[in-house]
PDB file of N, CA and C in Angstrom:
ATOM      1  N   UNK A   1     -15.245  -1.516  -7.793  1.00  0.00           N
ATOM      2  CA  UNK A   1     -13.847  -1.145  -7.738  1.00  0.00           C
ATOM      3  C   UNK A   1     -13.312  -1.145  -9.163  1.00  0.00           C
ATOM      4  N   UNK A   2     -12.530  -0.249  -9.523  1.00  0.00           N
ATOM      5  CA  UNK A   2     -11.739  -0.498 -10.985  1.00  0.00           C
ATOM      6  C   UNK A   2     -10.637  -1.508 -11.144  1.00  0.00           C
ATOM      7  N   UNK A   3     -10.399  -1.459 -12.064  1.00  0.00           N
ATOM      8  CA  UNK A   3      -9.323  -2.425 -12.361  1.00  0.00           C
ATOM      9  C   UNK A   3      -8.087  -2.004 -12.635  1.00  0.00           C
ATOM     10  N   UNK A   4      -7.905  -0.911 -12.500  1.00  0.00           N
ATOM     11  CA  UNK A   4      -6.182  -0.504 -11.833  1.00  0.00           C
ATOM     12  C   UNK A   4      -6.345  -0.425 -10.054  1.00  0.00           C
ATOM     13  N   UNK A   5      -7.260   0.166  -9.814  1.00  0.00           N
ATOM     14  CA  UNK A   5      -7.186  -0.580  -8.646  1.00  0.00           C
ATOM     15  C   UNK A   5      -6.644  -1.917  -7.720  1.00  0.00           C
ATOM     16  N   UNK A   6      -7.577  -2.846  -8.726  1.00  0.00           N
ATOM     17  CA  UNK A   6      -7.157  -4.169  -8.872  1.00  0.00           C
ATOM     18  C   UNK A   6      -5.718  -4.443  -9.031  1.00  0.00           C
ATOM     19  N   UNK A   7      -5.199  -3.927 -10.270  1.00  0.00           N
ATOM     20  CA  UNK A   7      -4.474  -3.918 -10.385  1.00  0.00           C
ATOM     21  C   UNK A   7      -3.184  -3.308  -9.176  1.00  0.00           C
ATOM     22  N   UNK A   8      -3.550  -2.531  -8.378  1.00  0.00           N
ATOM     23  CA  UNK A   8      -2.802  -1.767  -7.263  1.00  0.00           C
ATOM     24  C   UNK A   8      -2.479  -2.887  -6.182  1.00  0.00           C
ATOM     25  N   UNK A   9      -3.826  -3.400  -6.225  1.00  0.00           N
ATOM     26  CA  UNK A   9      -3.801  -5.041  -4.947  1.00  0.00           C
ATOM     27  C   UNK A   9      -2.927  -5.695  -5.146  1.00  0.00           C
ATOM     28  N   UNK A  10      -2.501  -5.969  -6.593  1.00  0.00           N
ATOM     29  CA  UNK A  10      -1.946  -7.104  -6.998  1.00  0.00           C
ATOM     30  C   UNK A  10      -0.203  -6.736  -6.724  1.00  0.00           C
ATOM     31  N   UNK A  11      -0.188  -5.625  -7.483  1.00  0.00           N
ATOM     32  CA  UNK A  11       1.424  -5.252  -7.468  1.00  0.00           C
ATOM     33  C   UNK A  11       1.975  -4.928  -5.725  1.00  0.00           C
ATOM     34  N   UNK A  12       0.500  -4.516  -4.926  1.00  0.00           N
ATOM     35  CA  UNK A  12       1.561  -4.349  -3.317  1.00  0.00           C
ATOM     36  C   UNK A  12       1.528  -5.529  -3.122  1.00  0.00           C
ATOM     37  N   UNK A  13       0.496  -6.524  -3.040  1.00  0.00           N
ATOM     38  CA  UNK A  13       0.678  -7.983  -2.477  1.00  0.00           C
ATOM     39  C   UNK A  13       1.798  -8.304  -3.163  1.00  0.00           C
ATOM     40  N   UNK A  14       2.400  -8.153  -4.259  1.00  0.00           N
ATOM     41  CA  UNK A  14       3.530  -9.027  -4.551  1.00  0.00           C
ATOM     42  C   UNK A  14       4.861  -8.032  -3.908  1.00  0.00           C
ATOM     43  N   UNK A  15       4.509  -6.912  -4.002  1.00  0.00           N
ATOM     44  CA  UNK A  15       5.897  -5.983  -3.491  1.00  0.00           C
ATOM     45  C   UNK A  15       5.392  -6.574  -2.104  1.00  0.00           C
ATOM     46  N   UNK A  16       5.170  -7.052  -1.362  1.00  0.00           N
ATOM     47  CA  UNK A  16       5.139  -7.171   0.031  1.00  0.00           C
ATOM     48  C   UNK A  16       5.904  -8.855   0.592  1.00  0.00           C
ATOM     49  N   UNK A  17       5.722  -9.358  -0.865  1.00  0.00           N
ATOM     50  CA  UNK A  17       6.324 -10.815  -1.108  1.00  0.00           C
ATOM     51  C   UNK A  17       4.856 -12.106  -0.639  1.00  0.00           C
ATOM     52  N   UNK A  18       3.914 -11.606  -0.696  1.00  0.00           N
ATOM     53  CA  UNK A  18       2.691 -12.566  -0.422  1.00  0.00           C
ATOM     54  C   UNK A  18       1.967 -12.961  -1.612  1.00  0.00           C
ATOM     55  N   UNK A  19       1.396 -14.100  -1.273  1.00  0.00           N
ATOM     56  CA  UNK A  19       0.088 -14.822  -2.505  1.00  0.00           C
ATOM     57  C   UNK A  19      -0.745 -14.377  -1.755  1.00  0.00           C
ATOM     58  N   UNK A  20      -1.244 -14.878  -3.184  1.00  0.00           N
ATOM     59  CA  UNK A  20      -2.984 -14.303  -2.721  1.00  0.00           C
ATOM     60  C   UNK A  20      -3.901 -15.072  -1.803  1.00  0.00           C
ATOM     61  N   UNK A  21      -3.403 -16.523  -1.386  1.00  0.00           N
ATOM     62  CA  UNK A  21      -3.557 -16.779  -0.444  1.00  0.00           C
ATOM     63  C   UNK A  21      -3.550 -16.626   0.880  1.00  0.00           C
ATOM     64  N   UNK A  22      -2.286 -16.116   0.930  1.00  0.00           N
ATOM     65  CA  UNK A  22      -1.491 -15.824   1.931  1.00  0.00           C
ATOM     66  C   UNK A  22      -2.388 -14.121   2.709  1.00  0.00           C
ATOM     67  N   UNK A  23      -2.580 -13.061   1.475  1.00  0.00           N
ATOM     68  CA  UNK A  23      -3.459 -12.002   1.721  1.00  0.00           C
ATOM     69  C   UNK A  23      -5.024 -12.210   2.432  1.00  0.00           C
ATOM     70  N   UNK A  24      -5.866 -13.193   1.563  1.00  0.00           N
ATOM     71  CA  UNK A  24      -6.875 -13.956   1.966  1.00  0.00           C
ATOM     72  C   UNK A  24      -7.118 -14.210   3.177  1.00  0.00           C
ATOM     73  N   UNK A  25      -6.156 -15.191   3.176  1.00  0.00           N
ATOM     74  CA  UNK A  25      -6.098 -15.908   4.991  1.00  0.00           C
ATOM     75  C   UNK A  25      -6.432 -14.555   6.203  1.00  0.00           C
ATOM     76  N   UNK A  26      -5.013 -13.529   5.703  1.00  0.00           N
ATOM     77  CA  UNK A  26      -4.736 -12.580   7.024  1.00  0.00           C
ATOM     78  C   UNK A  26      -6.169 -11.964   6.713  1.00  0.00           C
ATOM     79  N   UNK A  27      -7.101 -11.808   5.733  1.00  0.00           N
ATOM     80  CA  UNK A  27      -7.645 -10.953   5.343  1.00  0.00           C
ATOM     81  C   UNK A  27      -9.069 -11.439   5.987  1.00  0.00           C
ATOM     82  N   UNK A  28      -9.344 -12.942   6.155  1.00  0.00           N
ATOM     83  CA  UNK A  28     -10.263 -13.332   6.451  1.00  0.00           C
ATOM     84  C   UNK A  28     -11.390 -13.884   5.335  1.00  0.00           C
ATOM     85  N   UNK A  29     -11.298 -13.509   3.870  1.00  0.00           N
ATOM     86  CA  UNK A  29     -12.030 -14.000   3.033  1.00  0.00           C
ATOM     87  C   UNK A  29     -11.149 -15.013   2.033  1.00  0.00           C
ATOM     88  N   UNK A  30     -11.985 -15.961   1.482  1.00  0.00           N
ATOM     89  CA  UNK A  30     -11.558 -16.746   1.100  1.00  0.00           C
ATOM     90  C   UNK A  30     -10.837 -16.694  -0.483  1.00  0.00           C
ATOM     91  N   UNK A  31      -9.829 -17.501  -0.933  1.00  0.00           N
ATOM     92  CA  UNK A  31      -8.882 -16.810  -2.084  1.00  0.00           C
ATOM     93  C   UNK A  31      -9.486 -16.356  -3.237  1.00  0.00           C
ATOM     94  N   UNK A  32     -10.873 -16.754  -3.341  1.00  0.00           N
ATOM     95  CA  UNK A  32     -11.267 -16.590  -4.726  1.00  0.00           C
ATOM     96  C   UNK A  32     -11.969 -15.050  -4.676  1.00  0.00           C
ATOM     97  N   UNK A  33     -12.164 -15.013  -3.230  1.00  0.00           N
ATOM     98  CA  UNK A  33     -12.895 -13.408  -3.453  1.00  0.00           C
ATOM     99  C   UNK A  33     -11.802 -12.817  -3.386  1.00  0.00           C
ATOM    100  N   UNK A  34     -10.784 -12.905  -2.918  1.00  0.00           N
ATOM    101  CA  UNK A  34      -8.985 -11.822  -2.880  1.00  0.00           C
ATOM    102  C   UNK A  34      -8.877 -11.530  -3.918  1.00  0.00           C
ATOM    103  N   UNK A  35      -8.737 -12.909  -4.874  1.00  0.00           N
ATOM    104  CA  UNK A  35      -8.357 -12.900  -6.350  1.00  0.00           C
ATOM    105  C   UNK A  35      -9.362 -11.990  -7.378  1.00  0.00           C
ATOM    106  N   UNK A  36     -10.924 -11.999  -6.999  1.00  0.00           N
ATOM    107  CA  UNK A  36     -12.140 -11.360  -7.649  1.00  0.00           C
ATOM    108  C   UNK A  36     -11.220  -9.520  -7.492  1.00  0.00           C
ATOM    109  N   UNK A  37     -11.242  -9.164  -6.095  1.00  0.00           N
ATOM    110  CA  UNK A  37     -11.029  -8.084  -5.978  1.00  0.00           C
ATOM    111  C   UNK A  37      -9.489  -7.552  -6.979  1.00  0.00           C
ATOM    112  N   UNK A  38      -8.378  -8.718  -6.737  1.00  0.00           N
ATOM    113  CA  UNK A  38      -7.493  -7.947  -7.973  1.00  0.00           C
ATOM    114  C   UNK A  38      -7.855  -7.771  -9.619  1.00  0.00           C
ATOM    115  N   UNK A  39      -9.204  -8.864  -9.519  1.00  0.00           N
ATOM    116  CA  UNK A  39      -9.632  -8.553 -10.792  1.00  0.00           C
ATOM    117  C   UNK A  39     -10.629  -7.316 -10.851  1.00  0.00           C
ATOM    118  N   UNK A  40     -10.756  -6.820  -9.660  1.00  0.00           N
ATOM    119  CA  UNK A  40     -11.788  -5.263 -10.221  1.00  0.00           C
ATOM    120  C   UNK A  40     -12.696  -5.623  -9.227  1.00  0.00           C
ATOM    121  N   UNK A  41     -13.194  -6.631  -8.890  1.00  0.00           N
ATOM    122  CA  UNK A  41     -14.288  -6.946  -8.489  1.00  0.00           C
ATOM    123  C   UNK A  41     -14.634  -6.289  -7.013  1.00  0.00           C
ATOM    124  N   UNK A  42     -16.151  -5.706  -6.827  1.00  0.00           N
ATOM    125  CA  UNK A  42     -16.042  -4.801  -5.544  1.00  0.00           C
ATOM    126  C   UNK A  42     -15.971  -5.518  -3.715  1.00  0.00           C
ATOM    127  N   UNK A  43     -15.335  -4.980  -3.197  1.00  0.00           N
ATOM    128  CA  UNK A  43     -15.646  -5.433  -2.331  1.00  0.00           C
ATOM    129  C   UNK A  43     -16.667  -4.651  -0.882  1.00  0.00           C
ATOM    130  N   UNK A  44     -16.346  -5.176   0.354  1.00  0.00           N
ATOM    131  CA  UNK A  44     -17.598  -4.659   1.454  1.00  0.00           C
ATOM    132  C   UNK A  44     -16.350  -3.799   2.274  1.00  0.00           C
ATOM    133  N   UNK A  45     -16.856  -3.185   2.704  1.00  0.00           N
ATOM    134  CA  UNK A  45     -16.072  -1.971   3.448  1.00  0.00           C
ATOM    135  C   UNK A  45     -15.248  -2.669   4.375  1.00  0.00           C
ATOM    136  N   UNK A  46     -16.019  -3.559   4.974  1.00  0.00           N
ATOM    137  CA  UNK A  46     -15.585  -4.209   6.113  1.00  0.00           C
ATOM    138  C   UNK A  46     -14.241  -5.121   5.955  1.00  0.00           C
ATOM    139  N   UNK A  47     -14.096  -5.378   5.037  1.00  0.00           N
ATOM    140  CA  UNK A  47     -12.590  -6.161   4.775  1.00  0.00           C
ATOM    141  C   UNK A  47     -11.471  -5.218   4.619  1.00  0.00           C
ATOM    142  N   UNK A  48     -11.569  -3.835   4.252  1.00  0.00           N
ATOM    143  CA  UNK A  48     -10.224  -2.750   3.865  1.00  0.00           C
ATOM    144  C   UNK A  48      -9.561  -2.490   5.342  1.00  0.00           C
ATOM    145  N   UNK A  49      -9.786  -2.590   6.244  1.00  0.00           N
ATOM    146  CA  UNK A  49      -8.847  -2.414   7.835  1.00  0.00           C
ATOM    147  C   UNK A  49      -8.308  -4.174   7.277  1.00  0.00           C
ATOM    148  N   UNK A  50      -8.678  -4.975   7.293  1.00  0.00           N
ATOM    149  CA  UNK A  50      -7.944  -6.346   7.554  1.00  0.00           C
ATOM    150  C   UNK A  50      -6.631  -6.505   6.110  1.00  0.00           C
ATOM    151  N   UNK A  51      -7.122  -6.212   5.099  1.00  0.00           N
ATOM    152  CA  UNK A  51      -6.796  -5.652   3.948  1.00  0.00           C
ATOM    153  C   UNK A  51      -5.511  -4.926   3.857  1.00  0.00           C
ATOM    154  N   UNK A  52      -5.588  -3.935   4.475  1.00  0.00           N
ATOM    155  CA  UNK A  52      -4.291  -3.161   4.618  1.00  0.00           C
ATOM    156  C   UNK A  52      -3.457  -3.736   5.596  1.00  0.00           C
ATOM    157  N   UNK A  53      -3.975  -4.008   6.782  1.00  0.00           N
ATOM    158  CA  UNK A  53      -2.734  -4.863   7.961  1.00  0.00           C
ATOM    159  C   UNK A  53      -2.305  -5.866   7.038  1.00  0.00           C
ATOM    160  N   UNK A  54      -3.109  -6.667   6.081  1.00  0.00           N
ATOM    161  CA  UNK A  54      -2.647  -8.095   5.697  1.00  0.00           C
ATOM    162  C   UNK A  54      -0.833  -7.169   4.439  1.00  0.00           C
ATOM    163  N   UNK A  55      -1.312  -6.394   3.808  1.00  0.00           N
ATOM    164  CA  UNK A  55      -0.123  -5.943   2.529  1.00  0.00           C
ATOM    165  C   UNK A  55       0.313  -4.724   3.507  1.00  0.00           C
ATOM    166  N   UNK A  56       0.335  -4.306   4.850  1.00  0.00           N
ATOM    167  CA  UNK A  56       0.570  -3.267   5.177  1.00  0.00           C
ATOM    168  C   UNK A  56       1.265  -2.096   5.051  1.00  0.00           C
ATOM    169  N   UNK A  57      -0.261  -1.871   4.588  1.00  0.00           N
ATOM    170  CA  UNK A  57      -0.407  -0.299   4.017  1.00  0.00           C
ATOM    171  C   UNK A  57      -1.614   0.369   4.988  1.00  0.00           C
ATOM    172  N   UNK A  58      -1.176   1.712   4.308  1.00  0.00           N
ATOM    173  CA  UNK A  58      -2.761   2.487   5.299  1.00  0.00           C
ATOM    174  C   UNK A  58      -4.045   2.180   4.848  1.00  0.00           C
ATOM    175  N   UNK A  59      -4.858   2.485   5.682  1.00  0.00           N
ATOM    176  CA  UNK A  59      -6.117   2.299   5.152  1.00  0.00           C
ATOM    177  C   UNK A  59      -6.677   3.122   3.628  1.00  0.00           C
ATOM    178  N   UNK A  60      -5.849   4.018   4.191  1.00  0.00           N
ATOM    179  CA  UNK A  60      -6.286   5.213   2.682  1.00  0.00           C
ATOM    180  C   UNK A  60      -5.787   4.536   1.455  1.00  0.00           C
ATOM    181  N   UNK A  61      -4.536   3.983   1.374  1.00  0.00           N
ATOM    182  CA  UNK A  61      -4.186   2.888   0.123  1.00  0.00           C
ATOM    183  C   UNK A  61      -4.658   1.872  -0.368  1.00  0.00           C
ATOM    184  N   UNK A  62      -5.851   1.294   0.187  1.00  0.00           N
ATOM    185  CA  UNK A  62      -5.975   0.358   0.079  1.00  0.00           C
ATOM    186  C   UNK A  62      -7.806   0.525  -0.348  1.00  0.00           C
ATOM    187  N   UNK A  63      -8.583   1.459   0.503  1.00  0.00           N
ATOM    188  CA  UNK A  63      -9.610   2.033  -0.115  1.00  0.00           C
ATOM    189  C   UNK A  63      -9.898   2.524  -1.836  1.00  0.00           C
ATOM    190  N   UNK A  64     -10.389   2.266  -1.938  1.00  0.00           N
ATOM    191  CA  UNK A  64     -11.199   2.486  -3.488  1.00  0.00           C
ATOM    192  C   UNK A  64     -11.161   3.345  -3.643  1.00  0.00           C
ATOM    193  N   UNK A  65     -11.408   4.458  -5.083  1.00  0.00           N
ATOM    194  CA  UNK A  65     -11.316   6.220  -5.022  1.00  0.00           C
ATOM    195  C   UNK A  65     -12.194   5.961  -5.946  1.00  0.00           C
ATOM    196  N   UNK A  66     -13.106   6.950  -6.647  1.00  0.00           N
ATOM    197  CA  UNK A  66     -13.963   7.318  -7.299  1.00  0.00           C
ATOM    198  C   UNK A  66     -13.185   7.292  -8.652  1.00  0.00           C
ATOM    199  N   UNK A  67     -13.413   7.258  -9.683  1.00  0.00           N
ATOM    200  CA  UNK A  67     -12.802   7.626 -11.260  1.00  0.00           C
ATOM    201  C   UNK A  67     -12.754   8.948 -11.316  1.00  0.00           C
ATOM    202  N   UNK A  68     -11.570   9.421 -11.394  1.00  0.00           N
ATOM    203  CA  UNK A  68     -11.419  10.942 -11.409  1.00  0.00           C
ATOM    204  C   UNK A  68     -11.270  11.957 -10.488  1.00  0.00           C
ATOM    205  N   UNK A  69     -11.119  10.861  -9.197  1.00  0.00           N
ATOM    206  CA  UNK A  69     -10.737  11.674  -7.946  1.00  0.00           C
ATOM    207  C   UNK A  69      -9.043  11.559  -7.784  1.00  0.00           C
ATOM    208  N   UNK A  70      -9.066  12.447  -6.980  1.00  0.00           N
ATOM    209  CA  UNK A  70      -7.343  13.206  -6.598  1.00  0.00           C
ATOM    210  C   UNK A  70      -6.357  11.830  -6.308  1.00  0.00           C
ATOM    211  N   UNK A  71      -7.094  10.977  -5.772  1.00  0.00           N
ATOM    212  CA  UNK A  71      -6.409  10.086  -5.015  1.00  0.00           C
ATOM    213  C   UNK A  71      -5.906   9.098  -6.109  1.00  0.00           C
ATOM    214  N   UNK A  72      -4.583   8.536  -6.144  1.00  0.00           N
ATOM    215  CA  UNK A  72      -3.754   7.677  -6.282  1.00  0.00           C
ATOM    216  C   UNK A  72      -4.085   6.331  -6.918  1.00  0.00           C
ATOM    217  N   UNK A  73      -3.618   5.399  -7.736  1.00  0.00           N
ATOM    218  CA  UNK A  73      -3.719   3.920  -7.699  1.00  0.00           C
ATOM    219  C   UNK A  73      -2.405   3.545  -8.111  1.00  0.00           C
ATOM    220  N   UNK A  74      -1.470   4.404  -8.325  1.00  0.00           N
ATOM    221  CA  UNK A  74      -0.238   4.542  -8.667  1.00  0.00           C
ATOM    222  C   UNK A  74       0.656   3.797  -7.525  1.00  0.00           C
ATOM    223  N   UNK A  75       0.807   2.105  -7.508  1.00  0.00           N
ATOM    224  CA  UNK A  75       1.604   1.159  -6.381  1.00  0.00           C
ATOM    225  C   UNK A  75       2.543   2.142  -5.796  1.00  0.00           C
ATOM    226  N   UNK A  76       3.616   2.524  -6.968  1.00  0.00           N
ATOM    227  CA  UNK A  76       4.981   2.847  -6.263  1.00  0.00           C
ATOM    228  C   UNK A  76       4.588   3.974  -5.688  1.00  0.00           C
ATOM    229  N   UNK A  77       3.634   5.150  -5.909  1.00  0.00           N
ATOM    230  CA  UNK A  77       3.653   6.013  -5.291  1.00  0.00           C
ATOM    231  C   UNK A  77       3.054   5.918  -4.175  1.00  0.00           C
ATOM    232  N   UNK A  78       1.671   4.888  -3.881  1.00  0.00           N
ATOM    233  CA  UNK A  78       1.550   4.662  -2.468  1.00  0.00           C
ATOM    234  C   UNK A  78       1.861   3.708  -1.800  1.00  0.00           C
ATOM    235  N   UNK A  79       3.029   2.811  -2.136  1.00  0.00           N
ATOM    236  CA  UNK A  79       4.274   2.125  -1.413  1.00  0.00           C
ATOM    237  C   UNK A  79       5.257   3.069  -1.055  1.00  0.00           C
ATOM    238  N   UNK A  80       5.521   3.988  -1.917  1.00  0.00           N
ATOM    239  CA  UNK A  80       6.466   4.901  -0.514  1.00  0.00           C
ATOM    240  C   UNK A  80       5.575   5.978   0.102  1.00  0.00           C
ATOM    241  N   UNK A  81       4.874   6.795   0.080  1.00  0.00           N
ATOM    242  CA  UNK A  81       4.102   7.199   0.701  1.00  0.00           C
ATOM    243  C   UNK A  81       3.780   6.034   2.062  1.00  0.00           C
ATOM    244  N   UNK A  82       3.759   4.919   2.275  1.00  0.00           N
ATOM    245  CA  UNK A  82       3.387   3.990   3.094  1.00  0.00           C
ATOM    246  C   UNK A  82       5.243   4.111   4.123  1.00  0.00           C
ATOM    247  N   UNK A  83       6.431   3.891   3.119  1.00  0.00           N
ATOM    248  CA  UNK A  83       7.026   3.863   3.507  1.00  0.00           C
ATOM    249  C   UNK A  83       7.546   5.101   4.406  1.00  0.00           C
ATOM    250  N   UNK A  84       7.364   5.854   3.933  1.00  0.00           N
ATOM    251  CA  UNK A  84       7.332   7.396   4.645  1.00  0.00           C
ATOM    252  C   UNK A  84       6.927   7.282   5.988  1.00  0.00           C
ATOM    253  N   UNK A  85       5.662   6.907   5.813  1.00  0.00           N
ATOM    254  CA  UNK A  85       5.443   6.737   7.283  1.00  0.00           C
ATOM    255  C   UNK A  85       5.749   5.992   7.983  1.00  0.00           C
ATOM    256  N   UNK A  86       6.309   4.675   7.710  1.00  0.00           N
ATOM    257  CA  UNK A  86       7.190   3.808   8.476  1.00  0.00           C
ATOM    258  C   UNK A  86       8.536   4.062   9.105  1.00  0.00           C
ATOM    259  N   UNK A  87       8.867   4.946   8.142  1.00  0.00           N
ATOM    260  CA  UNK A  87      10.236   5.751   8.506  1.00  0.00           C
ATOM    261  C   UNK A  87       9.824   6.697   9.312  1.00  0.00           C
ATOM    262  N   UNK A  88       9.124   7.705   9.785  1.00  0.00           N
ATOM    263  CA  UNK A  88       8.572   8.343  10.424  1.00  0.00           C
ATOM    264  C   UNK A  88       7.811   8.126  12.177  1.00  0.00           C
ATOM    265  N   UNK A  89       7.352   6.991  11.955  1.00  0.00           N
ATOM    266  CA  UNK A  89       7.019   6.318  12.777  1.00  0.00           C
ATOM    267  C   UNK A  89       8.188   5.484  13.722  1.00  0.00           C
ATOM    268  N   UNK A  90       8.932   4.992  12.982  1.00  0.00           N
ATOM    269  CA  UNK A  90      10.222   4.405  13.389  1.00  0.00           C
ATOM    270  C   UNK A  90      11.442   5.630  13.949  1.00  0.00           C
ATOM    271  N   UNK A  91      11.542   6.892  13.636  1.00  0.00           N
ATOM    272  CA  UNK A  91      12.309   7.791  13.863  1.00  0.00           C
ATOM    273  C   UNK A  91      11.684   8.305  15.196  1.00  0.00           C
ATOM    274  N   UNK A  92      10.231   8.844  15.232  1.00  0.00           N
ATOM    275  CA  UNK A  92       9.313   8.681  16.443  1.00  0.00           C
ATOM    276  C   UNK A  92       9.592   8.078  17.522  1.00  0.00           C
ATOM    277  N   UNK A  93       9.468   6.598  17.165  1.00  0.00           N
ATOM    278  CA  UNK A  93       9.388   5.890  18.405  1.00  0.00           C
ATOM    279  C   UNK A  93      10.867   5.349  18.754  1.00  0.00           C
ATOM    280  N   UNK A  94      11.871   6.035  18.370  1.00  0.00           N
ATOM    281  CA  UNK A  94      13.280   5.801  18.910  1.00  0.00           C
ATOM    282  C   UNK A  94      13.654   4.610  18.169  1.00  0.00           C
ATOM    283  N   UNK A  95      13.043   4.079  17.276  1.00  0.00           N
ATOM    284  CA  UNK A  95      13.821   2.997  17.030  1.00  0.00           C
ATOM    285  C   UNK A  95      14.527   3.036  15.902  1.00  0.00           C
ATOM    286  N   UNK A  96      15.197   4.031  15.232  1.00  0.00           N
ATOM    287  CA  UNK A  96      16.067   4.169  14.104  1.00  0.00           C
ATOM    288  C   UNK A  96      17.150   5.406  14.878  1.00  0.00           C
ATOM    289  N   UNK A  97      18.514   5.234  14.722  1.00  0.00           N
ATOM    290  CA  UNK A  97      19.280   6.051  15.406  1.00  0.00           C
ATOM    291  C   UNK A  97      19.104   7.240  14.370  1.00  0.00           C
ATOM    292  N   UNK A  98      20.212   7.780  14.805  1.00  0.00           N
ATOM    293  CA  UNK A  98      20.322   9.149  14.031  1.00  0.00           C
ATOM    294  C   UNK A  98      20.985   8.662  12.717  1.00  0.00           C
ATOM    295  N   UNK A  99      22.072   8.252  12.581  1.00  0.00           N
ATOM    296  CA  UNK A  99      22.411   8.076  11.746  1.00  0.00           C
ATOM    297  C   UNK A  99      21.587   7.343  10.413  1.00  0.00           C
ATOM    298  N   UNK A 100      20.833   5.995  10.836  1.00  0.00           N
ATOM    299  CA  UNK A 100      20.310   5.556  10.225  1.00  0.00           C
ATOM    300  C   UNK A 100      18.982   6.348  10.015  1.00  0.00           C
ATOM    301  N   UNK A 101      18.377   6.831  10.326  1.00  0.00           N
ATOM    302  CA  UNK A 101      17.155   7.767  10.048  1.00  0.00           C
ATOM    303  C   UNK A 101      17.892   8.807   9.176  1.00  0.00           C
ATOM    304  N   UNK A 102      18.851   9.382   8.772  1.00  0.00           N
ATOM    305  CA  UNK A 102      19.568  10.480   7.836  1.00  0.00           C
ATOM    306  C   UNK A 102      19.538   9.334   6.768  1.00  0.00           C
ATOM    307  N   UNK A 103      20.129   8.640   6.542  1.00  0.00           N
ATOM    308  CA  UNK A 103      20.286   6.992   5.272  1.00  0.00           C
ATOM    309  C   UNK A 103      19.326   7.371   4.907  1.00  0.00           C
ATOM    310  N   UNK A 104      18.362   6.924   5.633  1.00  0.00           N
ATOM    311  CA  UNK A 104      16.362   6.638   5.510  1.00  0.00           C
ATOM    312  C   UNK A 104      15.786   7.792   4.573  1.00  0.00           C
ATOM    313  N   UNK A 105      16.196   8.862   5.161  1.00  0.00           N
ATOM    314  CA  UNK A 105      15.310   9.691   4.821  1.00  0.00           C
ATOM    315  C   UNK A 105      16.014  10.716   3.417  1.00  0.00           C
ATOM    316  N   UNK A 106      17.651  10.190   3.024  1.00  0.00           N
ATOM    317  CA  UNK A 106      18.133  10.443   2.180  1.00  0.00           C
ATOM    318  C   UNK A 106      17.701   9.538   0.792  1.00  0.00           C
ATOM    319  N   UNK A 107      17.364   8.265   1.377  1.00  0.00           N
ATOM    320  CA  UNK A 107      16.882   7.122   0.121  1.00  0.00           C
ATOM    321  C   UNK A 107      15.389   7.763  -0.200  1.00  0.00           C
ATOM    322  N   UNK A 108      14.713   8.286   0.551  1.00  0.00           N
ATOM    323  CA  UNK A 108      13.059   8.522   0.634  1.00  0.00           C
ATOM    324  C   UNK A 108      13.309  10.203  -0.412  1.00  0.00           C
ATOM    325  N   UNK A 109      14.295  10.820  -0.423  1.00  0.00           N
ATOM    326  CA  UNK A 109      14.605  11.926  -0.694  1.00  0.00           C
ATOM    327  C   UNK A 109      14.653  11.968  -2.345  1.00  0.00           C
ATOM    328  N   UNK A 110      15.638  10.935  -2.157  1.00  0.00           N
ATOM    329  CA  UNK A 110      16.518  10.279  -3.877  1.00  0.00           C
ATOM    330  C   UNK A 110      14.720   9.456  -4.527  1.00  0.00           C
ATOM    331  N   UNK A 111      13.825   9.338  -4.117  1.00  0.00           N
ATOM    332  CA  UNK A 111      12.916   7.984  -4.290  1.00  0.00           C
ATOM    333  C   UNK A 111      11.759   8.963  -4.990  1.00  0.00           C
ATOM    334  N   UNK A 112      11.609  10.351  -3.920  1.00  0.00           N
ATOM    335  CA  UNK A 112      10.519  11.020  -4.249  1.00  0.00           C
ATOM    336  C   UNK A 112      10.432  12.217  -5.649  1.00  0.00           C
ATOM    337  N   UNK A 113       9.510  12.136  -6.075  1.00  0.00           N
ATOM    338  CA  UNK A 113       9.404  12.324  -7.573  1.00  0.00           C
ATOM    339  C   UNK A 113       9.431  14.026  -7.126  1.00  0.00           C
ATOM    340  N   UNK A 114      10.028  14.850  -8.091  1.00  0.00           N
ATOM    341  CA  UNK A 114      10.549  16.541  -7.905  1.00  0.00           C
ATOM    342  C   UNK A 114       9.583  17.286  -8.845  1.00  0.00           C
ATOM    343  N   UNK A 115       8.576  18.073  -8.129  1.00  0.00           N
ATOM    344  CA  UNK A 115       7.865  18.889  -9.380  1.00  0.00           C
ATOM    345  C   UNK A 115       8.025  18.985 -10.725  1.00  0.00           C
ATOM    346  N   UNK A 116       9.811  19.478 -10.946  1.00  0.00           N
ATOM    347  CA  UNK A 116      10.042  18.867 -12.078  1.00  0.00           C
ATOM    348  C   UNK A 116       9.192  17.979 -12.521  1.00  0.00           C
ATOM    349  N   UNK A 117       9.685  16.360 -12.203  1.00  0.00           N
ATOM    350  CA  UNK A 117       8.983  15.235 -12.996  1.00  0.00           C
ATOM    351  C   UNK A 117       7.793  15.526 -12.759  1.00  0.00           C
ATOM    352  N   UNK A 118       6.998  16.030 -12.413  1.00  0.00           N
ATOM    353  CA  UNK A 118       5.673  15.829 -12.134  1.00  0.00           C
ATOM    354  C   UNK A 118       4.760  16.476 -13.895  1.00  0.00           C
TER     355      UNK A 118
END
């Protein structure tokens, strides 16, 4: 795994308000391998489903990418990308009214970066 990667672990576990303990535990491995992985260190496939429920995010955020592939290590961009779909999911399943799903999706609007910036 790289170490912005690592680095990616570290900044959602804290945007999520958890230690690395706290990730560990839900995660099932013990703190020093949590902590290995924000340092770069690789991990087994089998921990990235427990991984993402523990900082919940998708699985795709939380998976490893190749050096030089398309995909992301950029926190804020796949913390709202995560959030997107929470809002989405929540508008779905009836549980955000109308009004508040317009808020939602006006903050997600104001949040998301415009070709421009790109």
């Amino acid at each position: 795994m790289s170490k912005a990667h690592g680095e990616f672990l570290a900044s959602a576990r804290r945007a999520a308000g958890l230690s690395q303990a706290e990730v560990a535990k839900r995660t099932g491995v013990a703190q020093s391998t949590y902590s290995g992985w924000e340092a770069g260190a690789d991990m087994q496939a089998i921990h990235l489903r427990p991984l993402a429920m523990a900082l919940g995010l998708s699985l795709e955020a939380v998976t490893p990418h190749a050096e030089g592939s398309e995909s992301t290590d950029d926190p804020s961009e796949l913390i709202g990308l995560h959030l997107i779909q929470k809002v989405a999911t929540a508008i779905r399943d009836g549980r955000l009214g109308a009004r508040q799903a317009r808020i939602m999706l006006d903050i997600l609007e104001e949040l998301a970066p415009t070709a421009a910036d790109a």
